[in-house]
PDB file of N, CA and C in Angstrom:
ATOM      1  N   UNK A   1      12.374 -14.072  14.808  1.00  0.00           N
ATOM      2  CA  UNK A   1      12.879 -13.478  13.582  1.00  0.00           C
ATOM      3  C   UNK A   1      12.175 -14.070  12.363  1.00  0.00           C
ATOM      4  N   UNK A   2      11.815 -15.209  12.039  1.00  0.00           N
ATOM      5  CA  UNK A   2      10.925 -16.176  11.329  1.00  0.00           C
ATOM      6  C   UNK A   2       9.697 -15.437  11.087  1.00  0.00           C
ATOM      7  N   UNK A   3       9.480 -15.402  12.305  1.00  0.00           N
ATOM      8  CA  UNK A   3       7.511 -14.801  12.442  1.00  0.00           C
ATOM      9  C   UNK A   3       7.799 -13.453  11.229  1.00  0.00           C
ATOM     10  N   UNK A   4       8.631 -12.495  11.811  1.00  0.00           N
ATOM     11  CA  UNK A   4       9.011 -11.200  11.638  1.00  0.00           C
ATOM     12  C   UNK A   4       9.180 -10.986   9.674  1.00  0.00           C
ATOM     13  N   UNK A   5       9.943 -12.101   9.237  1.00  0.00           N
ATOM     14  CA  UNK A   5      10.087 -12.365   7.790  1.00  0.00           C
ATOM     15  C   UNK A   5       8.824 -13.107   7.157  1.00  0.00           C
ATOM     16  N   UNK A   6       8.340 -14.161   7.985  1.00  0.00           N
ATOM     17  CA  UNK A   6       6.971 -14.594   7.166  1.00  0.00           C
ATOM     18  C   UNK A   6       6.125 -13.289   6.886  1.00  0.00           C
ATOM     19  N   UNK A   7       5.955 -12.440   7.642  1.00  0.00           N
ATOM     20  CA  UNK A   7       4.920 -11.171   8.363  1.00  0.00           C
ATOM     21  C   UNK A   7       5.063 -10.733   7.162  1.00  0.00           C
ATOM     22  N   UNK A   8       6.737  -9.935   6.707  1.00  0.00           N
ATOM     23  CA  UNK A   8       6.924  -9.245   5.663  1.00  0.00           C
ATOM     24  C   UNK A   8       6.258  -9.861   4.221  1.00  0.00           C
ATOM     25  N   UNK A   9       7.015 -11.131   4.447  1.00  0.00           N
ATOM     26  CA  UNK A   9       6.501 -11.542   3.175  1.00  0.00           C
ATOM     27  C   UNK A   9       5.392 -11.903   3.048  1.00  0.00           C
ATOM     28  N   UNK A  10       4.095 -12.088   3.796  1.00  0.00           N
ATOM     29  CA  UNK A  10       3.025 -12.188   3.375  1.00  0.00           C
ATOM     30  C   UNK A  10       2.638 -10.489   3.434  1.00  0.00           C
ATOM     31  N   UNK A  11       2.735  -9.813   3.797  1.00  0.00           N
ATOM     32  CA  UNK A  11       2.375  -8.102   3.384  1.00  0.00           C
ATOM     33  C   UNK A  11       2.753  -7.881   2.180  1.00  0.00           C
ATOM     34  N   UNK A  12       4.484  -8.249   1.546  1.00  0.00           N
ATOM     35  CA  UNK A  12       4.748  -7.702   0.191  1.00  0.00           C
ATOM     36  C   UNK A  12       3.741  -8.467  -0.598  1.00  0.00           C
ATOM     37  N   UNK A  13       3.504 -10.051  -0.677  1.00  0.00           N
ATOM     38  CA  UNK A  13       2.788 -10.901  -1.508  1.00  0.00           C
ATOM     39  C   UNK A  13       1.174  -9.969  -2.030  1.00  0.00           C
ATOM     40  N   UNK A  14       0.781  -9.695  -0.628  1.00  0.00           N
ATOM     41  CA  UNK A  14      -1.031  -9.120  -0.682  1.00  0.00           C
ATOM     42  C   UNK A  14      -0.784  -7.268  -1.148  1.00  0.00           C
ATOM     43  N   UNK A  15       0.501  -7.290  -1.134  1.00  0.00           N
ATOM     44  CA  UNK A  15       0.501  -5.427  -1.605  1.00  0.00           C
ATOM     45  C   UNK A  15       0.748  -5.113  -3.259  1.00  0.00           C
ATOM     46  N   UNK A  16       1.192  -6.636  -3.798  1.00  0.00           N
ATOM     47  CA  UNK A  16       2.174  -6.498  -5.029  1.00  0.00           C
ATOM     48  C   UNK A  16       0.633  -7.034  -6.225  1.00  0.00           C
ATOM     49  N   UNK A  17      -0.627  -7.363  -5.448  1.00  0.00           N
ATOM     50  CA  UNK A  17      -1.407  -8.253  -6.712  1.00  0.00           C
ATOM     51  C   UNK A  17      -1.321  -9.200  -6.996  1.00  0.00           C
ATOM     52  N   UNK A  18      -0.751 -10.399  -6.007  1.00  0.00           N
ATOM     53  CA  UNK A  18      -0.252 -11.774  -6.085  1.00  0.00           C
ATOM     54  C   UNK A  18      -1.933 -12.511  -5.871  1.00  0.00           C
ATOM     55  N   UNK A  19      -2.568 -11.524  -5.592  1.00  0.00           N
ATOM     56  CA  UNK A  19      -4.154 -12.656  -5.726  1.00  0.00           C
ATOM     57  C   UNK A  19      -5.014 -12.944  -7.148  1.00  0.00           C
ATOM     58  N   UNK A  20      -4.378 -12.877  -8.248  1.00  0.00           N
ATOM     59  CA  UNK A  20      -4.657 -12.980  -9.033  1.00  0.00           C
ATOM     60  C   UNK A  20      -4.191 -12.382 -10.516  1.00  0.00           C
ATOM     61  N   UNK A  21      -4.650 -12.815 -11.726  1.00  0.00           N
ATOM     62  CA  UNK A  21      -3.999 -12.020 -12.882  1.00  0.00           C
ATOM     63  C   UNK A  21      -4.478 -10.913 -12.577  1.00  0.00           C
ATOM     64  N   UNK A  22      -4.130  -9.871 -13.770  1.00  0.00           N
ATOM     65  CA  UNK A  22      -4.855  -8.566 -13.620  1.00  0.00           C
ATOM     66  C   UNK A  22      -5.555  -8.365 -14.776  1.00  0.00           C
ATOM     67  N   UNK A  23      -7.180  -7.683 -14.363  1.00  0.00           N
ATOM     68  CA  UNK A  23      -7.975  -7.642 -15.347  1.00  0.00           C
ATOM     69  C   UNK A  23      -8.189  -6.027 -15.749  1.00  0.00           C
ATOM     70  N   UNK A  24      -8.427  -6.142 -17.208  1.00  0.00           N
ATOM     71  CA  UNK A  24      -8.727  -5.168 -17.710  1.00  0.00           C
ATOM     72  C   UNK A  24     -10.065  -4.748 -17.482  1.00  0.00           C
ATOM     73  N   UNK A  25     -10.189  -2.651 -16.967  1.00  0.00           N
ATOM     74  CA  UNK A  25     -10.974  -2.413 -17.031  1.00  0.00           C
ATOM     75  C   UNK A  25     -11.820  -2.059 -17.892  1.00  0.00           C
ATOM     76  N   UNK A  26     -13.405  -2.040 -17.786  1.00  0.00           N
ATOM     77  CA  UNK A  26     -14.260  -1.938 -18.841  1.00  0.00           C
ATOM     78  C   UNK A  26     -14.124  -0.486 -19.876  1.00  0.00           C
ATOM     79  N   UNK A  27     -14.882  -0.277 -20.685  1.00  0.00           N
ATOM     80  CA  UNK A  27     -14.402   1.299 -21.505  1.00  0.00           C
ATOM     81  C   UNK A  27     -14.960   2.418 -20.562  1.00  0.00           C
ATOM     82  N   UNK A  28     -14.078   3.431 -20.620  1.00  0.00           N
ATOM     83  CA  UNK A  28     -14.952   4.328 -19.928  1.00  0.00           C
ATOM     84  C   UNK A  28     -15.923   5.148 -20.759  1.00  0.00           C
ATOM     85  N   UNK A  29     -17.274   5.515 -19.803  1.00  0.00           N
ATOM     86  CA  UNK A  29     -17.932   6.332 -20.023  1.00  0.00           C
ATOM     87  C   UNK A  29     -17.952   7.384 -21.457  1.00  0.00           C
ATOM     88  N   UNK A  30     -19.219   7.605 -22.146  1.00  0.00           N
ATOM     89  CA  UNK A  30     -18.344   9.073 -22.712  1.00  0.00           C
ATOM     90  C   UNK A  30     -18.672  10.116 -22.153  1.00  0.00           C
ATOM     91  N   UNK A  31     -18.239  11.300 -21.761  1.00  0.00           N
ATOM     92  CA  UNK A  31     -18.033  12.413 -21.213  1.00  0.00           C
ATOM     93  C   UNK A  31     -19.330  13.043 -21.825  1.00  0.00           C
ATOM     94  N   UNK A  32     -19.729  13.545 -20.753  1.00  0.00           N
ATOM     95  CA  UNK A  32     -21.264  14.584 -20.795  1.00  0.00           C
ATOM     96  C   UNK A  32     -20.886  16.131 -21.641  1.00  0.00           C
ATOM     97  N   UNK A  33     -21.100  16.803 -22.346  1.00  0.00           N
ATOM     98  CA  UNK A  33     -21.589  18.010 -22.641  1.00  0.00           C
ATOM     99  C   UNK A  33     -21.438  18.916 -21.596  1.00  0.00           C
ATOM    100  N   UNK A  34     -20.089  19.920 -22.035  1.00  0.00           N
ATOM    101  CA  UNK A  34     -20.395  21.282 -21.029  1.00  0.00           C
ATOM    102  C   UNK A  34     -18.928  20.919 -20.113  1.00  0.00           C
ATOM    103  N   UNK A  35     -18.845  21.520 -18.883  1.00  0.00           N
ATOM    104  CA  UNK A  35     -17.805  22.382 -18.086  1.00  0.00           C
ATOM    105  C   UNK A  35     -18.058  20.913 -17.224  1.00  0.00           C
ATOM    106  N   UNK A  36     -16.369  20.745 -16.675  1.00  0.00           N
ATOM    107  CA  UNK A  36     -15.957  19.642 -15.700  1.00  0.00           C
ATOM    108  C   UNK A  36     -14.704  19.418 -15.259  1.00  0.00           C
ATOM    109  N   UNK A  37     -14.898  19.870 -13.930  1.00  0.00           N
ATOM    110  CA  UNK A  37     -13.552  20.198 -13.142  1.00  0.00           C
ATOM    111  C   UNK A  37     -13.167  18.866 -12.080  1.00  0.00           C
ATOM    112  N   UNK A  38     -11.858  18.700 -12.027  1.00  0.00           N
ATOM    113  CA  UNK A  38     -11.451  17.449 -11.722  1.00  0.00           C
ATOM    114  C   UNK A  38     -10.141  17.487 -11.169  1.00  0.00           C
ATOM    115  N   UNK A  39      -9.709  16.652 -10.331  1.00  0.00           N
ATOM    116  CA  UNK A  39      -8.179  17.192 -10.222  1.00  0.00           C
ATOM    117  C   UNK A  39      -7.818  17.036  -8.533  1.00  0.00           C
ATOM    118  N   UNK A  40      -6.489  17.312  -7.991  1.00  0.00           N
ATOM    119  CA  UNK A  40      -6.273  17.039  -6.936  1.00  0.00           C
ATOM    120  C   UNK A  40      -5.508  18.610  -6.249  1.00  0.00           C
ATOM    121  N   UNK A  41      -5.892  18.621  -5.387  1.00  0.00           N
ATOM    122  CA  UNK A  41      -5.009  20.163  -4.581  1.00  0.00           C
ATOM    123  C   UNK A  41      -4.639  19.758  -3.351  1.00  0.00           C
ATOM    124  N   UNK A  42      -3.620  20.279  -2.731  1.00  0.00           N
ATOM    125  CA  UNK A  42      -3.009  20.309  -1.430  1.00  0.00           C
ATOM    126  C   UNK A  42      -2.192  21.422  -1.112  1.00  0.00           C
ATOM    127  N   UNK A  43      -2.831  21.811   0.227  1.00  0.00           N
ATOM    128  CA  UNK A  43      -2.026  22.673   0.862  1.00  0.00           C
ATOM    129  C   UNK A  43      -1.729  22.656   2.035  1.00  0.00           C
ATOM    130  N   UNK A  44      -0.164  22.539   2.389  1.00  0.00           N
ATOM    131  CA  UNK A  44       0.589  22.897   3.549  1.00  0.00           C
ATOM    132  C   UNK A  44       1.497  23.978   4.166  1.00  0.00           C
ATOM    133  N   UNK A  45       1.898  23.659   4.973  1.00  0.00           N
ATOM    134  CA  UNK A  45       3.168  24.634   5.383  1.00  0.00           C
ATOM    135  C   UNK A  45       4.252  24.346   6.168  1.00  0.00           C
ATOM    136  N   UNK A  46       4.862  24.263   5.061  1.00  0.00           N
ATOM    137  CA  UNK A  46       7.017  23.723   5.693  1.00  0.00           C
ATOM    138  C   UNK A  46       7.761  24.481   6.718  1.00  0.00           C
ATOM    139  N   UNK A  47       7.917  24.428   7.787  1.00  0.00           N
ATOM    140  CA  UNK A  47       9.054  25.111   8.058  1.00  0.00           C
ATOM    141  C   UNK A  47      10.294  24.682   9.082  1.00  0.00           C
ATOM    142  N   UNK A  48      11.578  25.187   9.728  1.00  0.00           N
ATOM    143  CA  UNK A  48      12.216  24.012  10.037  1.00  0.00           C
ATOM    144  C   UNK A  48      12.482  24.763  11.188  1.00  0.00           C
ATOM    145  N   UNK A  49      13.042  23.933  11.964  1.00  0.00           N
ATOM    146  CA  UNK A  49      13.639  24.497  13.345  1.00  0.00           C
ATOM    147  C   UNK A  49      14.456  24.361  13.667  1.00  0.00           C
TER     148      UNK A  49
END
């Protein structure tokens, strides 16, 4: 049961950013001239039984 709780708690520790402060990222880019498509889509299909 020990093993089982260390386990957890070293997974939450390495999932939460406990390896360090957090750094700010650099500036972004500036954006190019013209048409730019971006974005996320998904498609499924629900049904129940």
């Amino acid at each position: 049961m020990i093993r089982i709780t260390l386990a957890v708690l070293v997974l939450t520790l390495a999932g939460c950013g406990a390896d360090g402060p957090p750094t700010r990222p650099g500036p972004a880019p500036e954006p190019q001239p013209g048409i730019a498509v971006s974005g996320e889509a998904r498609i499924g299909v629900v049904s129940t039984l």
